[in-house]
C-alpha atoms as a PDB file:
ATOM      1  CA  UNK A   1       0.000   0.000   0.000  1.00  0.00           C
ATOM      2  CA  UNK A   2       0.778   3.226  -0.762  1.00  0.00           C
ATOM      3  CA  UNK A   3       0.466   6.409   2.230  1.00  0.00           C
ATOM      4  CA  UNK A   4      -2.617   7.428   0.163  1.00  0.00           C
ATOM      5  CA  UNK A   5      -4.288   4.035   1.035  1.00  0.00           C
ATOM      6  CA  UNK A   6      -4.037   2.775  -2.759  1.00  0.00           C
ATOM      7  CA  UNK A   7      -2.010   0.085  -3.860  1.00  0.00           C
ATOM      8  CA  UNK A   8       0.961   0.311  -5.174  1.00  0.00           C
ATOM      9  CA  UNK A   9       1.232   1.809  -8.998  1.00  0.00           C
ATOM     10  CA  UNK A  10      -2.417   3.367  -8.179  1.00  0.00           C
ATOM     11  CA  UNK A  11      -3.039   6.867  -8.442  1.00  0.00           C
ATOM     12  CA  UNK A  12      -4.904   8.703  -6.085  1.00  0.00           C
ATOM     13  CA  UNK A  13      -5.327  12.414  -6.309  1.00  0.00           C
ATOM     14  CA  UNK A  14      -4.136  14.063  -3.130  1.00  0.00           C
ATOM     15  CA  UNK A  15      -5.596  17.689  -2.397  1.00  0.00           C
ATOM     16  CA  UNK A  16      -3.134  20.704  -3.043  1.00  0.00           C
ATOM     17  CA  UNK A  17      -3.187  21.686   0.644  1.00  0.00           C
ATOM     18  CA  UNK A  18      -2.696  19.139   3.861  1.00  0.00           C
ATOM     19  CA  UNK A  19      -1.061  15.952   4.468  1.00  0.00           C
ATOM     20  CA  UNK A  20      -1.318  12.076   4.872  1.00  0.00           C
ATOM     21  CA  UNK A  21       0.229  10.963   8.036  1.00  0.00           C
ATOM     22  CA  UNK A  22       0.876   7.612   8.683  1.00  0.00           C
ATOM     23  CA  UNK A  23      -0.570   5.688  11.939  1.00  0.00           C
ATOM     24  CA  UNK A  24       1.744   4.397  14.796  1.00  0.00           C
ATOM     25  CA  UNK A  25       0.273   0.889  14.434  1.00  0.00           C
ATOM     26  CA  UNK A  26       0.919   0.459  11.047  1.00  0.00           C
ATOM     27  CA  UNK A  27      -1.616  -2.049   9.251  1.00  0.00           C
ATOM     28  CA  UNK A  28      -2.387   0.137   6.445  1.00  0.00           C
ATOM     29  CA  UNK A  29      -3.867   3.288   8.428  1.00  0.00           C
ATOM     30  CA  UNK A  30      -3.577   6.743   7.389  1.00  0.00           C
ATOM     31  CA  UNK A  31      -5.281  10.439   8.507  1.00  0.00           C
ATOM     32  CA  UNK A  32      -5.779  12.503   5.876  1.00  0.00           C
ATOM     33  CA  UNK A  33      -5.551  16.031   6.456  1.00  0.00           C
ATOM     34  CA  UNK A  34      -7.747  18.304   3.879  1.00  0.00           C
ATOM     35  CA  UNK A  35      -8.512  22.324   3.858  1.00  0.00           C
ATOM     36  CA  UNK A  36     -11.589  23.068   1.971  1.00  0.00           C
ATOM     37  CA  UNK A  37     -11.108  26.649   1.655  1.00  0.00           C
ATOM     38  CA  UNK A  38     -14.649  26.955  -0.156  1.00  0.00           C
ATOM     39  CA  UNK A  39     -16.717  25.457   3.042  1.00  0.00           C
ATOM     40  CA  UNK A  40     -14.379  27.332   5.441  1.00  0.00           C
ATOM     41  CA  UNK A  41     -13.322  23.662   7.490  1.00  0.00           C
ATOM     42  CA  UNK A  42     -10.847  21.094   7.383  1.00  0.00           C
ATOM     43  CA  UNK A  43     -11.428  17.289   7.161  1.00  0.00           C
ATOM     44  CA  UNK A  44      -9.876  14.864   9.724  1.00  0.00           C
ATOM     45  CA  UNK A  45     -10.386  11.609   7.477  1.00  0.00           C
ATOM     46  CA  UNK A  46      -9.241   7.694   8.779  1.00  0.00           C
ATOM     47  CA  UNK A  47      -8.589   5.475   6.265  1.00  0.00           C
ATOM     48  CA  UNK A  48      -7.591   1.667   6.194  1.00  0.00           C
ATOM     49  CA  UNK A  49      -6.849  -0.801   3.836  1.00  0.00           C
ATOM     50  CA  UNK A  50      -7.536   2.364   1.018  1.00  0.00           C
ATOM     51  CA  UNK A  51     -10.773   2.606   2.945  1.00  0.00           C
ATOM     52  CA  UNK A  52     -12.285   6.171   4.827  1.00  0.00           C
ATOM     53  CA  UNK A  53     -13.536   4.659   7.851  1.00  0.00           C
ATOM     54  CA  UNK A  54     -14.240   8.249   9.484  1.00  0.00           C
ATOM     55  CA  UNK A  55     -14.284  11.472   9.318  1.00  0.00           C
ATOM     56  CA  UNK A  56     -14.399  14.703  10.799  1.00  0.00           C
ATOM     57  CA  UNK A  57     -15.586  17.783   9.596  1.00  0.00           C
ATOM     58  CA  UNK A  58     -13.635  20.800  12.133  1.00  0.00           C
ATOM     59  CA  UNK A  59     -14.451  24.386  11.533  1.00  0.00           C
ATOM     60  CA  UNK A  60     -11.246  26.571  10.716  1.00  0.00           C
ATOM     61  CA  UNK A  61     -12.523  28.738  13.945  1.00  0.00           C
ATOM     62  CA  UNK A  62     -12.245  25.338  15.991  1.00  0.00           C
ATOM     63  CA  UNK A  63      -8.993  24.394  14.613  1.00  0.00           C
ATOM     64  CA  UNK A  64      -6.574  26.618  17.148  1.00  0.00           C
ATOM     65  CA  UNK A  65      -8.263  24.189  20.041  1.00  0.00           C
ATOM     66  CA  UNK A  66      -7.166  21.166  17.934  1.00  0.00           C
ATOM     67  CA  UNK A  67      -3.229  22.795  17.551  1.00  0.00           C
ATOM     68  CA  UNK A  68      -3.199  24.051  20.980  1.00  0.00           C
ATOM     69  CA  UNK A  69      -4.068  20.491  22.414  1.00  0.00           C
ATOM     70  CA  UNK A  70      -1.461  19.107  20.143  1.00  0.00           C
ATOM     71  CA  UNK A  71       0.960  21.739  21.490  1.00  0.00           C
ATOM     72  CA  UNK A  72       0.353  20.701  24.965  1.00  0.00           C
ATOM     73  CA  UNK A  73       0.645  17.433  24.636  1.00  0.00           C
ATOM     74  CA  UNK A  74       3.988  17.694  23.052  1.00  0.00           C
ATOM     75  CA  UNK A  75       4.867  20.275  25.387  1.00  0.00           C
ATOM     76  CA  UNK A  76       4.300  17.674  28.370  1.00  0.00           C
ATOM     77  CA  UNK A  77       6.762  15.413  29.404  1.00  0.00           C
ATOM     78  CA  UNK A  78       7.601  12.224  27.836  1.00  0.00           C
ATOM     79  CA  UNK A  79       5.935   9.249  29.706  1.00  0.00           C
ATOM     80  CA  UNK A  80       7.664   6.076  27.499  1.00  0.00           C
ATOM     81  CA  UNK A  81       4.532   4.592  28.484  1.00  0.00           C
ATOM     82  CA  UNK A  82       3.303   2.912  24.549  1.00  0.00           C
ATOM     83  CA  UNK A  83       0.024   4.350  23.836  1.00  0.00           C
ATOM     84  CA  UNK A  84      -3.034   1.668  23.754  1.00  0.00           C
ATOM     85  CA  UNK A  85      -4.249   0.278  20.684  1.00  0.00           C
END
């Protein structure tokens, strides 16, 4: 599989802004990151196995919650505890 979810060889058109980030437990899972500038939001989307299993739709006015969390969490310290599946 490819990090878009397609196999190999595949094309799969990606959008022109965000990013496809691979998951920790491997298998085939992605997030897909994508602005859509015209609704004002970005999509949160989980695929598997070249599959969207979820989504979620986040307001761009919601998304400095989403990056401060993040921030925090990296900001924190370092536990070496290996998150649960």
């Amino acid at each position: 599989m490819s990090p878009t979810g397609s196999p190999r060889g595949q094309l799969l058109a990606l959008p022109a802004s965000g990013a496809v980030l691979p998951d920790q437990r491997g298998g085939s899972r992605w997030m897909r990151v994508t602005w859509h500038e015209e609704d004002d939001l970005v999509v949160l989307s989980i695929w598997h196995d070249g599959t969207c299993t979820a989504t979620l739709r986040l307001a761009r006015a919601e998304v400095p919650a989403l990056v401060s969390a993040l921030v925090d969490g990296l900001a924190g310290p370092a536990t070496g505890v290996p998150a649960s599946s």
